[in-house]
Every structure is written in C-alpha cells, then in structure tokens.
C-alpha atoms as a PDB file:
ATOM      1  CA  UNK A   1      14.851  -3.762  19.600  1.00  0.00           C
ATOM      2  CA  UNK A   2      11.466  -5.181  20.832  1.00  0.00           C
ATOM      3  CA  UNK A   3       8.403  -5.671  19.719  1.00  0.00           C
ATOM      4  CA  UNK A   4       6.419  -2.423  18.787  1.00  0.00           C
ATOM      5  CA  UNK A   5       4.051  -3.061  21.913  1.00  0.00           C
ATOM      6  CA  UNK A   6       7.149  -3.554  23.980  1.00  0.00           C
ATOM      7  CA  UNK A   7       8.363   0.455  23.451  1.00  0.00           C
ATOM      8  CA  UNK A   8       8.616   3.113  25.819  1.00  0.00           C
ATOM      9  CA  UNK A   9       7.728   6.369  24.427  1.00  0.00           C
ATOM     10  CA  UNK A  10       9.489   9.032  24.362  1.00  0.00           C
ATOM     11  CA  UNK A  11       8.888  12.959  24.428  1.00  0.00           C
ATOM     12  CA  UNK A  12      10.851  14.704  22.292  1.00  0.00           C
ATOM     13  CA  UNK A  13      13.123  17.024  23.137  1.00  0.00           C
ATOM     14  CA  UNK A  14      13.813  21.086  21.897  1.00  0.00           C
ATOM     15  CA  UNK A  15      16.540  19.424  20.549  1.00  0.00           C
ATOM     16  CA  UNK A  16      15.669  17.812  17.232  1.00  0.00           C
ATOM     17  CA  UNK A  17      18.728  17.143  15.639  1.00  0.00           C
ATOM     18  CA  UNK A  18      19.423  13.314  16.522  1.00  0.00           C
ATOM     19  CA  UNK A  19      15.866  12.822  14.479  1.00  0.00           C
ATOM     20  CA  UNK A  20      16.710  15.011  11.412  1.00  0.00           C
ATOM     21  CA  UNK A  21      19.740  13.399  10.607  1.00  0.00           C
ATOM     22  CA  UNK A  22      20.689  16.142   7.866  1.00  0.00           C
ATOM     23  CA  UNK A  23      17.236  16.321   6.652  1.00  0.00           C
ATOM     24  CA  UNK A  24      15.780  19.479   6.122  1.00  0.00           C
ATOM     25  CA  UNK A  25      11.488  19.728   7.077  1.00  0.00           C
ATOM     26  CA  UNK A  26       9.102  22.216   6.806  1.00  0.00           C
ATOM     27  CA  UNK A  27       7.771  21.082  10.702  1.00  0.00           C
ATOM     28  CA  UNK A  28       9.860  19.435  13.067  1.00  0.00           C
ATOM     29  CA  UNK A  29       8.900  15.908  14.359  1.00  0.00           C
ATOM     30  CA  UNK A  30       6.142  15.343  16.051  1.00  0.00           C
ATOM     31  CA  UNK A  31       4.415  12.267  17.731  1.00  0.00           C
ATOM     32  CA  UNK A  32       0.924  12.019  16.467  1.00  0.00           C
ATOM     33  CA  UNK A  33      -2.137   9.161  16.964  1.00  0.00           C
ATOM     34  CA  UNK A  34      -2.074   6.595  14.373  1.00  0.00           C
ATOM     35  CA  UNK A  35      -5.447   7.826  12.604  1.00  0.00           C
ATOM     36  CA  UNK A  36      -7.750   4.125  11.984  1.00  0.00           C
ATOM     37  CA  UNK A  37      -8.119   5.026   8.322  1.00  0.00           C
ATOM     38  CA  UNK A  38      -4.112   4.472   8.450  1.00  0.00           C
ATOM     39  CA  UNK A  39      -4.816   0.758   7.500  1.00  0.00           C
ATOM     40  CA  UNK A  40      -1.516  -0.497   7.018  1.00  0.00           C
ATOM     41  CA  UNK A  41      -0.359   0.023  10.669  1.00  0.00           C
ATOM     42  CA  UNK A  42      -3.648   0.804  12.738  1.00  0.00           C
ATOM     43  CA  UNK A  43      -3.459  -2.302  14.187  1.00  0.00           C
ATOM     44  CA  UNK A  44       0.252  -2.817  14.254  1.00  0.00           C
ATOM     45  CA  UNK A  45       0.791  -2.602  18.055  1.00  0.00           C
ATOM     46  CA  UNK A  46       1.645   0.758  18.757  1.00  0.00           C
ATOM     47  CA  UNK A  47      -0.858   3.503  18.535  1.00  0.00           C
ATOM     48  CA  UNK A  48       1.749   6.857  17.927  1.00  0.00           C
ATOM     49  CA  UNK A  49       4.157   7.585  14.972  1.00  0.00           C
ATOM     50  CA  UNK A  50       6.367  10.385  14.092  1.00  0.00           C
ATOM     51  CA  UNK A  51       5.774  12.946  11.100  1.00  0.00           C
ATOM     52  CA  UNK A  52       7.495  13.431   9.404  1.00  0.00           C
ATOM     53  CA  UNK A  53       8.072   9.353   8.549  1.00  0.00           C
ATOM     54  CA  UNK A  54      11.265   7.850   7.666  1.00  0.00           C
ATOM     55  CA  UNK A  55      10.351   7.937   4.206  1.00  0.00           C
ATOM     56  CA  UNK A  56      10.157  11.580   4.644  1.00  0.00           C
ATOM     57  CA  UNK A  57       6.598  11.845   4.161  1.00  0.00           C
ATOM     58  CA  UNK A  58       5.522  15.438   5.882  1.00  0.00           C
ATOM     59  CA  UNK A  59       1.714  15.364   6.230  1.00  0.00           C
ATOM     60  CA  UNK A  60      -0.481  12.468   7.794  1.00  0.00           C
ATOM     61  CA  UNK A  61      -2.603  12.782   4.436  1.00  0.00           C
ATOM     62  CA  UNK A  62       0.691  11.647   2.594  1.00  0.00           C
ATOM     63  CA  UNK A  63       1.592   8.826   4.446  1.00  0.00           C
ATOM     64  CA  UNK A  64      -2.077   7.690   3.840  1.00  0.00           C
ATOM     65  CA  UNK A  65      -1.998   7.837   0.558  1.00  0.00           C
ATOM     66  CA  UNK A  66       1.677   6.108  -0.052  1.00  0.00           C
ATOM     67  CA  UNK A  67       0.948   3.666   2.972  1.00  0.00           C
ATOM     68  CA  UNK A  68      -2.408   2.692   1.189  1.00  0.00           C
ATOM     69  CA  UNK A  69      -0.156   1.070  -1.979  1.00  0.00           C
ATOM     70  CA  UNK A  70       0.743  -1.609   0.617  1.00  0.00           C
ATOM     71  CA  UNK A  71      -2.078  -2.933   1.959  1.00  0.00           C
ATOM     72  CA  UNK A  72      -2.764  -5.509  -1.031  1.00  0.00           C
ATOM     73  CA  UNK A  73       0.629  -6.430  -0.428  1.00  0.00           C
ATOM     74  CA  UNK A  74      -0.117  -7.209   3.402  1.00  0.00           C
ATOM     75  CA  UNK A  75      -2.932  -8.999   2.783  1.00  0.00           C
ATOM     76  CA  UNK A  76      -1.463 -11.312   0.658  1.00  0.00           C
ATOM     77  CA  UNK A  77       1.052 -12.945   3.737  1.00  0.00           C
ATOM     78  CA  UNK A  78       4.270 -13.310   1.737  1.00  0.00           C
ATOM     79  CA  UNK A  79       6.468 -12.722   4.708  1.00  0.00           C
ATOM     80  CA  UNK A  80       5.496 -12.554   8.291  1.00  0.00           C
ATOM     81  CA  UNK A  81       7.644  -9.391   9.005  1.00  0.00           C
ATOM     82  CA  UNK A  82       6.230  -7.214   6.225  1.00  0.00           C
ATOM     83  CA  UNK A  83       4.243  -5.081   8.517  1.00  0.00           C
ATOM     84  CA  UNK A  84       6.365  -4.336  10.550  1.00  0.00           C
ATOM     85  CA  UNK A  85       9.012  -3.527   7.843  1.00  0.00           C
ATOM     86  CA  UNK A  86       6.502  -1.134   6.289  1.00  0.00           C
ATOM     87  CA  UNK A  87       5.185   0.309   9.445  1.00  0.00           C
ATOM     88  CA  UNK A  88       8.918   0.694  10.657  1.00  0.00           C
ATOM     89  CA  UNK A  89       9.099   3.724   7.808  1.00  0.00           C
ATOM     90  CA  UNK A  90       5.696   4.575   7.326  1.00  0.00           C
ATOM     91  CA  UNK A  91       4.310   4.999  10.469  1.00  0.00           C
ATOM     92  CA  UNK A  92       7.820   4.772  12.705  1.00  0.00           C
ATOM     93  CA  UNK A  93       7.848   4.875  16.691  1.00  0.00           C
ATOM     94  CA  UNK A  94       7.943   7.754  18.289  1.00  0.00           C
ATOM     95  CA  UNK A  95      11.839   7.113  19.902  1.00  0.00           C
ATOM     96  CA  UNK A  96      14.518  10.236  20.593  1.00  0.00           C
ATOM     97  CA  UNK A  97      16.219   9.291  17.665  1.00  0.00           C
ATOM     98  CA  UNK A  98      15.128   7.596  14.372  1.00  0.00           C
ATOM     99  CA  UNK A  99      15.374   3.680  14.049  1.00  0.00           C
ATOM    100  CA  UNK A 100      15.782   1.684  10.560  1.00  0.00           C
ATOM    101  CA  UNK A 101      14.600  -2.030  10.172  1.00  0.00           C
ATOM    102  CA  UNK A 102      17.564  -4.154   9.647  1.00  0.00           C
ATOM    103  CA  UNK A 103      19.101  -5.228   6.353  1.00  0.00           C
ATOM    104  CA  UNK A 104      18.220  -8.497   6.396  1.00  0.00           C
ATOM    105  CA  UNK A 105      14.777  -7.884   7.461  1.00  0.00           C
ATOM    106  CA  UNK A 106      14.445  -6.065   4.536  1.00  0.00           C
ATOM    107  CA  UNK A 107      16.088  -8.522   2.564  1.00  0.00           C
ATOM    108  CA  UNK A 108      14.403 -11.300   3.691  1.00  0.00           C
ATOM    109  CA  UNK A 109      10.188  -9.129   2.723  1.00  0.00           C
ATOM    110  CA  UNK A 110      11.971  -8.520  -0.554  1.00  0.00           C
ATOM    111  CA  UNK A 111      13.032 -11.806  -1.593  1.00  0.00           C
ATOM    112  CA  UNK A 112       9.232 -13.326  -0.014  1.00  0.00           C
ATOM    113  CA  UNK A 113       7.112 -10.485  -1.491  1.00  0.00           C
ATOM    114  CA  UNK A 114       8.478  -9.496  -4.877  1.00  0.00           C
ATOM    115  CA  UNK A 115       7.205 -12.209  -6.575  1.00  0.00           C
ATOM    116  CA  UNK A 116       3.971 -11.608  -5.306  1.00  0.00           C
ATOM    117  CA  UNK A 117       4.716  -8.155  -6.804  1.00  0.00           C
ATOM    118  CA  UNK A 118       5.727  -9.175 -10.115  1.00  0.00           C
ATOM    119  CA  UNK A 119       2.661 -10.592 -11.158  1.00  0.00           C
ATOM    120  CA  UNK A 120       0.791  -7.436 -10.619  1.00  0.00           C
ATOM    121  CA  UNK A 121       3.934  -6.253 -12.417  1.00  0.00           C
ATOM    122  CA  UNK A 122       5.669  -4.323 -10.362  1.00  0.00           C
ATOM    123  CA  UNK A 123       9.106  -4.140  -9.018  1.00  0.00           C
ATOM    124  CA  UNK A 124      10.641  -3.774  -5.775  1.00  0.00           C
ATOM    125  CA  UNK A 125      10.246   0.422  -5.154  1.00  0.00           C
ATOM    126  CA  UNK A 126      13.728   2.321  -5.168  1.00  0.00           C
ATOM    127  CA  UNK A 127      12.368   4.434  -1.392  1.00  0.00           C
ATOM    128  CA  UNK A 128      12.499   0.458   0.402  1.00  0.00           C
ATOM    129  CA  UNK A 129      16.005  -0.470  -1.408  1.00  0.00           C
ATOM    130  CA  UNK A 130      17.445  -2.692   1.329  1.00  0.00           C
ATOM    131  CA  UNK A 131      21.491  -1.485   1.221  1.00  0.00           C
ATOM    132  CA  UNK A 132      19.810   1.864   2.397  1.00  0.00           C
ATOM    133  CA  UNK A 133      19.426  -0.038   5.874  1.00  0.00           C
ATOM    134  CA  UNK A 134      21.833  -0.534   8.716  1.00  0.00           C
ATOM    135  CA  UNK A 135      23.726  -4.012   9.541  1.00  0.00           C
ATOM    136  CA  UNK A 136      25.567  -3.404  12.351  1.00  0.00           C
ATOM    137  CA  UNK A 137      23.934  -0.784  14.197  1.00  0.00           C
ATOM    138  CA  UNK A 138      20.069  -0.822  16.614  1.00  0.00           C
ATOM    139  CA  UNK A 139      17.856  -1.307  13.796  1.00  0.00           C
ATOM    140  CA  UNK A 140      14.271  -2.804  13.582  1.00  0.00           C
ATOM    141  CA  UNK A 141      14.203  -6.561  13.494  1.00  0.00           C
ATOM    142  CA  UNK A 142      11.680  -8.100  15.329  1.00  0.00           C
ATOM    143  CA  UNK A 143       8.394  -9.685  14.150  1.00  0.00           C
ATOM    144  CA  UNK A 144       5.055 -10.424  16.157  1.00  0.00           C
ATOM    145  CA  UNK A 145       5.256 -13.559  18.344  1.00  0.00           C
ATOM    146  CA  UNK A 146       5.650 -17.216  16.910  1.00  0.00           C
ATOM    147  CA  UNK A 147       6.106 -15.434  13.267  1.00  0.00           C
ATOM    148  CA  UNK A 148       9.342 -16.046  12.448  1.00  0.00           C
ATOM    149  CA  UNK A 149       9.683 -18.081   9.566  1.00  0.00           C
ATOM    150  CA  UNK A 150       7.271 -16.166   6.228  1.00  0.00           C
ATOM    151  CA  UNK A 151       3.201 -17.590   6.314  1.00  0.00           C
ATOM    152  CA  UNK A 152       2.835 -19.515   2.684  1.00  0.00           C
ATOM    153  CA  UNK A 153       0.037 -17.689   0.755  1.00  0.00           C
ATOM    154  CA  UNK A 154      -3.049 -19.884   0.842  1.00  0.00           C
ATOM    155  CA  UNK A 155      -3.441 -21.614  -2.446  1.00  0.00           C
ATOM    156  CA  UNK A 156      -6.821 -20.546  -4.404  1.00  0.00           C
ATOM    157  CA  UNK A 157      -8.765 -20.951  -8.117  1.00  0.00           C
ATOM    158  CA  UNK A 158     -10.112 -17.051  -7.818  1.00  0.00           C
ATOM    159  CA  UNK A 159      -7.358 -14.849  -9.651  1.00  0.00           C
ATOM    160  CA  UNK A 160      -5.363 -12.949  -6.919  1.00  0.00           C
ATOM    161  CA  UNK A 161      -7.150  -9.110  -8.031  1.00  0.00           C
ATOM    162  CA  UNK A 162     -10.620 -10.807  -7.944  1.00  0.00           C
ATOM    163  CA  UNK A 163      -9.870 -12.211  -4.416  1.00  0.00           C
ATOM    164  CA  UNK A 164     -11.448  -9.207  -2.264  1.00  0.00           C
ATOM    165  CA  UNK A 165     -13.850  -8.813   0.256  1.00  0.00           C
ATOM    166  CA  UNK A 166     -16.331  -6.251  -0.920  1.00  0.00           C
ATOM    167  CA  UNK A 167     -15.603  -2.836   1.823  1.00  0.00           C
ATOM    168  CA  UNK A 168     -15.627   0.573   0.887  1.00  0.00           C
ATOM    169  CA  UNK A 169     -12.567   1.137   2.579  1.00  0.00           C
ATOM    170  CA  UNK A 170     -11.250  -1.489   0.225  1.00  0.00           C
ATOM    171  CA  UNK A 171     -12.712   0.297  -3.221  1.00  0.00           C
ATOM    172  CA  UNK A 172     -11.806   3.737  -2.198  1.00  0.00           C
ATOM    173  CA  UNK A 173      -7.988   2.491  -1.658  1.00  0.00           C
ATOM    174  CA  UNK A 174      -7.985   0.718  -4.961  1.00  0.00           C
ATOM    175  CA  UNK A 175      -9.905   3.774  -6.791  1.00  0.00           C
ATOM    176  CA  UNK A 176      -7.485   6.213  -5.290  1.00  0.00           C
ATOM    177  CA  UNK A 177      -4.067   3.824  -6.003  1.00  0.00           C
ATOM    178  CA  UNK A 178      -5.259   3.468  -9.949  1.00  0.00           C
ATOM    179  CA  UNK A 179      -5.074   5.736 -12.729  1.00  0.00           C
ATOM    180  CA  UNK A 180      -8.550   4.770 -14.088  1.00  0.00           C
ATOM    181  CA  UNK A 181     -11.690   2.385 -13.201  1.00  0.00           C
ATOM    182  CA  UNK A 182     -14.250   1.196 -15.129  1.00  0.00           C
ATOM    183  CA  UNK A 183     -17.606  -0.193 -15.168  1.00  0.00           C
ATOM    184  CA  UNK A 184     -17.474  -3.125 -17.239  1.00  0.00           C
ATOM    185  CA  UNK A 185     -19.652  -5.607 -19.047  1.00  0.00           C
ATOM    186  CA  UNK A 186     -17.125  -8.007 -20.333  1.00  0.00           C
ATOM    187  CA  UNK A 187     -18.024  -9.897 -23.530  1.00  0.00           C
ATOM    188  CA  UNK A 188     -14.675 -11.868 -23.662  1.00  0.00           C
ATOM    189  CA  UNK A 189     -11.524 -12.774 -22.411  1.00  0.00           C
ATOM    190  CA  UNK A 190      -8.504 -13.163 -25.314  1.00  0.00           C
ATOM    191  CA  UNK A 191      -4.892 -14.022 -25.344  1.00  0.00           C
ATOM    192  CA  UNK A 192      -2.474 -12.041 -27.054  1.00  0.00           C
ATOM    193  CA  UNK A 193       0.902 -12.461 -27.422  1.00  0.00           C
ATOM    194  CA  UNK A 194       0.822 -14.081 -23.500  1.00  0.00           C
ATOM    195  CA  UNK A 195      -1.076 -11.359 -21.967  1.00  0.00           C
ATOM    196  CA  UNK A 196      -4.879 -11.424 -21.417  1.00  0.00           C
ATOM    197  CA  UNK A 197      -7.172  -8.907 -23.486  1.00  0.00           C
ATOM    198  CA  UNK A 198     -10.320  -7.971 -21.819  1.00  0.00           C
ATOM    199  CA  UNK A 199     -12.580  -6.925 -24.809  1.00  0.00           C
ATOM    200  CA  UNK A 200     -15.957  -5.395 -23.288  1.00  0.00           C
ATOM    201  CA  UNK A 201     -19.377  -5.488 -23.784  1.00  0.00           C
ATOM    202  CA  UNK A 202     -20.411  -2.289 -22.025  1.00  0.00           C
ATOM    203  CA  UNK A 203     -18.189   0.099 -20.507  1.00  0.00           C
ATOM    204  CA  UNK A 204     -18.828   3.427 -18.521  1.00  0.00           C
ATOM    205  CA  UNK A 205     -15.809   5.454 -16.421  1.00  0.00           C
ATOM    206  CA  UNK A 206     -15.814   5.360 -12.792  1.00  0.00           C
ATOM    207  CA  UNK A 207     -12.179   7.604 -12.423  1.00  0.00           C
ATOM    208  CA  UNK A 208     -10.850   9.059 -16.041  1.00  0.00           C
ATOM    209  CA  UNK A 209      -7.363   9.992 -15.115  1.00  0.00           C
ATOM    210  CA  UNK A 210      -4.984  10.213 -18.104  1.00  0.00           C
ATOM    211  CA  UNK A 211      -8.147   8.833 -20.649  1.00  0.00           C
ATOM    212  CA  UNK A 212     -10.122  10.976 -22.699  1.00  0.00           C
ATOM    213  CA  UNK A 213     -13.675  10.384 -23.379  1.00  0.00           C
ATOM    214  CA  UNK A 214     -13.473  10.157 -26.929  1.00  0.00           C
ATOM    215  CA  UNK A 215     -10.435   7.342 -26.055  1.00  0.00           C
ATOM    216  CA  UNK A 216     -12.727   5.081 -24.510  1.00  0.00           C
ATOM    217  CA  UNK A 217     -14.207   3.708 -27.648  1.00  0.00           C
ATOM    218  CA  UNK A 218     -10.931   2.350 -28.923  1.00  0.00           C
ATOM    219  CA  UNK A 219      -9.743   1.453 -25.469  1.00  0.00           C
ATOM    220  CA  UNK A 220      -7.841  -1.667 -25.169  1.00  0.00           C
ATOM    221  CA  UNK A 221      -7.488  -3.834 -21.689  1.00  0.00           C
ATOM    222  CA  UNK A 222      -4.299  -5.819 -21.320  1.00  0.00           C
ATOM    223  CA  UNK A 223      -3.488  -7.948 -17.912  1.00  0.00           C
ATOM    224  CA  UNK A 224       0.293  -8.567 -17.142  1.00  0.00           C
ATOM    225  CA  UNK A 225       2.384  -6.552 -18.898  1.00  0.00           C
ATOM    226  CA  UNK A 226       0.624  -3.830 -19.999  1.00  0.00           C
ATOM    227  CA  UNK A 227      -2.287  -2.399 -18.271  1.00  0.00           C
ATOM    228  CA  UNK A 228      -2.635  -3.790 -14.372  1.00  0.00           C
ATOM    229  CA  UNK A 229      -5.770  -5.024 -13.210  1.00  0.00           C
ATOM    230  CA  UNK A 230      -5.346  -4.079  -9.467  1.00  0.00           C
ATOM    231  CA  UNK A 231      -8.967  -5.116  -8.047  1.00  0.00           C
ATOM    232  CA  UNK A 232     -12.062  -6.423  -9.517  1.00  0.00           C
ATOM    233  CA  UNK A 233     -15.748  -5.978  -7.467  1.00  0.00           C
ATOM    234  CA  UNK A 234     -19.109  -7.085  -8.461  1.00  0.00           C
ATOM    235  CA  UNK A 235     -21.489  -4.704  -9.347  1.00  0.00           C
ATOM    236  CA  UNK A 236     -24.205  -5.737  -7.130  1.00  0.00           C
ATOM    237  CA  UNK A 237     -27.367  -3.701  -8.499  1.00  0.00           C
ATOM    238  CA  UNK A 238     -29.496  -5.292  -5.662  1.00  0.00           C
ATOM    239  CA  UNK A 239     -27.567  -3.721  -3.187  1.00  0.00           C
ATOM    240  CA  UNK A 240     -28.900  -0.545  -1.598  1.00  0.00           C
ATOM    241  CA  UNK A 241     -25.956   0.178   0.403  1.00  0.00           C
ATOM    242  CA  UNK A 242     -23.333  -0.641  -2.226  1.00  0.00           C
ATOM    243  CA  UNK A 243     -25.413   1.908  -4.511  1.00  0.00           C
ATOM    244  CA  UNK A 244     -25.671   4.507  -2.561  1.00  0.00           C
ATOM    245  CA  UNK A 245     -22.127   4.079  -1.790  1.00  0.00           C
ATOM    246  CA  UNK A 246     -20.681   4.533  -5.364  1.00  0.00           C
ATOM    247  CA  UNK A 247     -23.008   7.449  -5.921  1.00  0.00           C
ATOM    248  CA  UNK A 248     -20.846   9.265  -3.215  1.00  0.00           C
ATOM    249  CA  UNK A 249     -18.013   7.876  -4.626  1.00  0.00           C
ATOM    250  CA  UNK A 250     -18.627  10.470  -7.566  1.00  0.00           C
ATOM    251  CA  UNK A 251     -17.626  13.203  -5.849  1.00  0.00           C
ATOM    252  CA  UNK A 252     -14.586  11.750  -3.503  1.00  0.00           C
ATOM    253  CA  UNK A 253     -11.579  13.210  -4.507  1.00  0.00           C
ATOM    254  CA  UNK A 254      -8.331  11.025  -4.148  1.00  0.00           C
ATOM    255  CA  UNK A 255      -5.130  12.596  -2.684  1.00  0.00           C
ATOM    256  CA  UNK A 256      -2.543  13.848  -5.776  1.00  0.00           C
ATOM    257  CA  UNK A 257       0.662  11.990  -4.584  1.00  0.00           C
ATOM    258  CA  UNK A 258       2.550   9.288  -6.336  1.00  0.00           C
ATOM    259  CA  UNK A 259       2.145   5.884  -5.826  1.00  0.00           C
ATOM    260  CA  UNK A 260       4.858   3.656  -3.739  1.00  0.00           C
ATOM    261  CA  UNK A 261       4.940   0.768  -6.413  1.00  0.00           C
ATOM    262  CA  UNK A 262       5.957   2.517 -10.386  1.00  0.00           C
END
C-alpha cells in the first residue's frame, strides 16, 4: 500500500458490506473532509476519512476527542510511523473496503513509544493491541519518505509535561484530555516514597471533574504513579490575549467520551 498522498479515492458503493465487516452502525460509511481542528491527521497527507473509523468511532466529534489523546504522543517523535499508524484507524482512507496497518508496524510504534508512555504512566491501550492486525494480508505499512528507521527524541533539561509551546489549541486539548486543572502557586516540590509531591502555595480550579470543592483543601499532588501531570503552562498575567483566552475557557465545554490512554 502507498503512501497516503499516493491513494486513489474511491466512491463508495450502495453496497456497504465489504466496509462493515460484521459491524453493526447507526450510519453507513461515509467519506468526509478531514476537519483542521482534527490535529492528529490534518496534515497527514490525505485530506478525506471514513466515519465511522476503524476504531469504530461514529461521529467526527468522537474521533476528535479520542484522536486528541495522541497528539502529545506525536509530538514527542518516538517512531517515525506513528502517524500514520494512528491516522490509519482514526482518520482511515476513504478505500472500497477497510485497510489495517500491518502487525509489525504496529509492533514496531509500540515497542518505540511505550516507554515514552510509561512515564506519563500509561500503558499501551487495549483498542491499538497489535495481534488485532493483519500479517499476511494488504495492510497499512508505509511511512513518509526517508523515515524509515524511528527519529531519537531530542534530549532536553525541561521535564517532558513542561516542554509545550503555549497555543490554545494546545490547552484546550490538555484541559479536555484531564480530569481536573488547576491554577497553582507552588510552594514546594517533595519526594515521597519515589514519586514527586507538589505541595502548593495557592491553588484555584480551572476544570473540577471528580473533586469537590470542599476536597481541595486537603488535596494532595503526586507525579508518576499516582496523579499524572499531563501539561504545565505559565500563567502569564501580562498577557492580554492569554487572559482573555482563559476567561472563555470558563464556559467551553469538553466532549464526554473516554480517553484512548486508561
């Protein structure tokens, strides 16, 4: 299979069954514009994808939401061929008949990127288990040009959560991927029994979830194995922009679904 630039697309047909595969939908496929807030694969080479996905995601709003759990992972380059893993379910080619990535192509993001995923502390998700794919059979294995073997993170003294370039599309995706924020004034920085405790000066809620006001008082912050400290940003008070962005950020409301990565 080539590159996703290098497909032909084609209509579908009245008959859907080759693309169903047993599956049962509430719509039948359709090939639909890769939206640009679709971050993950907006730029991936290809500008149409069927819905519902390969991971069986049914609305667009879905697969942004899911899809969004990635992009940290993306961004950090552990293997060359992770987007187009990812993008191969989430955001699949619009084809008569659905196409897998290969085993080993899986195999081979796994083994590069699960590290990487481990210290944020999480695992490798049971929807992108790798015997799921085909060996044998046309399957998704090709990676952009010249990017065969995986790119080697660049080393760097900034802590991996902490290394972000300040966009909003950036804070709403983190927001919207945790189950709390905070605005934080932190005081200190312990160790306790290996993991880090943040203990804080000054703390006000950006995105409850799960806590209770009352909770917040006696709230404890643990980095590694307890609590995950997905993003940090700088509270920039001197910035207009970045002010007048978090006040709207009050009243965004994040989509419901379950994160990718448990």
């Amino acid at each position: 299979v080539g590159l996703a630039s290098e497909y032909d697309y084609v209509s579908f047909q009245s008959d859907i069954g080759p693309y169903q595969s047993g599956r049962f939908y509430t719509k039948p496929p359709q090939c639909v514009d890769i939206p640009a807030d679709l971050r993950l694969c907006h730029n991936g080479g290809y500008k149409k994808m069927v819905l519902p996905n390969l991971l069986e995601h049914e609305t667009m709003a879905e697969v942004k939401q899911q899809a969004s759990s990635c992009v940290p992972l993306l961004n950090k380059n552990c293997h060359a061929g992770t987007q187009v893993f990812l993008c191969s379910l989430f955001a699949p080619v619009c084809l008569d008949r659905p196409i897998y990535p290969c085993r080993w192509l899986c195999e081979a993001v796994r083994d590069s990127c699960e590290p990487v995923m481990q210290f944020f502390g999480f695992y490798w998700p049971e929807m992108l288990k790798c015997d799921k794919f085909p060996e044998g059979d046309v399957c998704i294995a090709m990676t952009p040009p010249n990017a065969t073997e995986a790119s080697k993170p660049q080393g760097t003294t900034v802590c991996p959560p902490c290394d972000n370039e300040l966009k909003s599309e950036a804070i709403i995706e983190h927001l919207c991927a945790s189950e709390f924020a905070l605005r934080m004034k932190i005081k200190e920085v312990k160790k306790e029994n290996g993991d880090k405790k943040i203990v804080p000066k000054k703390k006000k809620p950006l995105k409850l979830g799960p806590i209770k006001k009352k909770d917040l008082k006696k709230l404890v912050l643990y980095v590694k194995s307890q609590y995950l400290l997905t993003a940090i940003h700088k509270w920039d008070k001197k910035n207009k922009e970045f002010k007048n962005f978090m006040k709207k950020m009050k009243n965004h409301e994040c989509p419901t679904f379950q994160s990718v990565f448990k």
